[in-house]
Protein backbone atom coordinates (compact mmCIF):
# COMPACT_ATOMS: atom_id res chain seq x y z
CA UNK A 1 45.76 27.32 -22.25
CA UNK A 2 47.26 26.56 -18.72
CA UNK A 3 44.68 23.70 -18.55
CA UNK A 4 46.36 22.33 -21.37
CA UNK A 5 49.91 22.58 -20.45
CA UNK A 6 50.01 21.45 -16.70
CA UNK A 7 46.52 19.20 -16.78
CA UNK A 8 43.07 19.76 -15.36
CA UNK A 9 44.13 17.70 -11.94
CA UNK A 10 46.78 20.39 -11.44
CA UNK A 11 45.01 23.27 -12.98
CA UNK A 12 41.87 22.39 -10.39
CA UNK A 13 44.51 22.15 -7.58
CA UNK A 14 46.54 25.58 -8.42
CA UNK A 15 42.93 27.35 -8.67
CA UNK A 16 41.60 25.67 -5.05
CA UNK A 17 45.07 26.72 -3.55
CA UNK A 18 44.91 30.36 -5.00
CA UNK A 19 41.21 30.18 -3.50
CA UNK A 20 41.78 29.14 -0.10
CA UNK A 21 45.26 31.56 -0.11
CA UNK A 22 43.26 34.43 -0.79
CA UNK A 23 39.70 33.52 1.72
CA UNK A 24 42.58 32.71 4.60
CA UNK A 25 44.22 36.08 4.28
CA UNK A 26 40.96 37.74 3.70
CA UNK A 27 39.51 36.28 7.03
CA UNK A 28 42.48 37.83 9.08
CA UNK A 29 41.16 41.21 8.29
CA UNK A 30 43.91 43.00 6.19
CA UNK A 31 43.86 46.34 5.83
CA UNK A 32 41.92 47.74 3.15
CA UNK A 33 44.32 48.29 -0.19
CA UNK A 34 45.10 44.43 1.06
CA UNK A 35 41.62 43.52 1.07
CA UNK A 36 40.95 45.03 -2.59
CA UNK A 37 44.14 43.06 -3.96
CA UNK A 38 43.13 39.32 -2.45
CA UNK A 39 39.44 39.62 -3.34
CA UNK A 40 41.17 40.73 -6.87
CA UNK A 41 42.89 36.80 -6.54
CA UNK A 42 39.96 35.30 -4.51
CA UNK A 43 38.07 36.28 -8.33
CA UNK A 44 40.96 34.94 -10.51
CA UNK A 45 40.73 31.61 -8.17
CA UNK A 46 36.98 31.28 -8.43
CA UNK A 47 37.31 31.98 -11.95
CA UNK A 48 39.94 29.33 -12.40
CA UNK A 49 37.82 27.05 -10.58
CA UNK A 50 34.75 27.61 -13.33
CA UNK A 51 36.75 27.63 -15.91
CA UNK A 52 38.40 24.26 -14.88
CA UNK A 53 35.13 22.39 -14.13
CA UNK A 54 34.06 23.83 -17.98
CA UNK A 55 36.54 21.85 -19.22
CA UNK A 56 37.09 19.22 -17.40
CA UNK A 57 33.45 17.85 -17.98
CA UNK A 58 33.21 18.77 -21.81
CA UNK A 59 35.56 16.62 -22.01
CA UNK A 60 33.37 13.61 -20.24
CA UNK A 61 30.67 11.31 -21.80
CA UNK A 62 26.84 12.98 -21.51
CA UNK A 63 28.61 16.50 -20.97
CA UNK A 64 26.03 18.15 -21.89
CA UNK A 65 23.74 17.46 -19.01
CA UNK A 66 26.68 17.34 -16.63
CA UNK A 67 27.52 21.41 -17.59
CA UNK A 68 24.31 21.47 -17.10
CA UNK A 69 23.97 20.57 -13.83
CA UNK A 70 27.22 22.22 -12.86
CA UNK A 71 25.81 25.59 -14.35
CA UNK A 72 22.04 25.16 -12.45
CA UNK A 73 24.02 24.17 -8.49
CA UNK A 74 26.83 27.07 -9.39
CA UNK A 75 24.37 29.52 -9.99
CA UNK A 76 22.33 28.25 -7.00
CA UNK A 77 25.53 29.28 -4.91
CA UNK A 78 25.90 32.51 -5.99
């Protein structure tokens, strides 16, 4: 939905900001309750970031085997 309204370009860039927000506070060692509420956004950021991709190459030529791939090198990183 926010995809839709604001564009995959900007969707992509508001997820990759909310990631690197969240990692960068993360590696100054915050105290605990902080810790459990940025890996809380470092998750809505990474999911952002899936999600994002998802659409963004459905929405290409051969998408199939592009997901693909995205699905087999995402999983490889986790």
């Amino acid at each position: 939905m926010w995809q839709t309204r604001i564009g995959a370009r900007r969707f992509l860039l508001l997820a990759l900001g909310i990631f690197l927000f969240s990692s960068g506070l993360i590696s100054l060692r915050v105290p605990f309750v902080g810790f459990l509420a940025l890996t809380g956004l470092l998750g809505l950021g990474v999911g952002m970031i899936d999600a994002g991709l998802n659409a963004y190459l459905a929405s290409l030529p051969r998408s199939t085997i592009l997901l693909n791939y995205l699905h087999a090198f995402w999983g490889m990183g986790h």
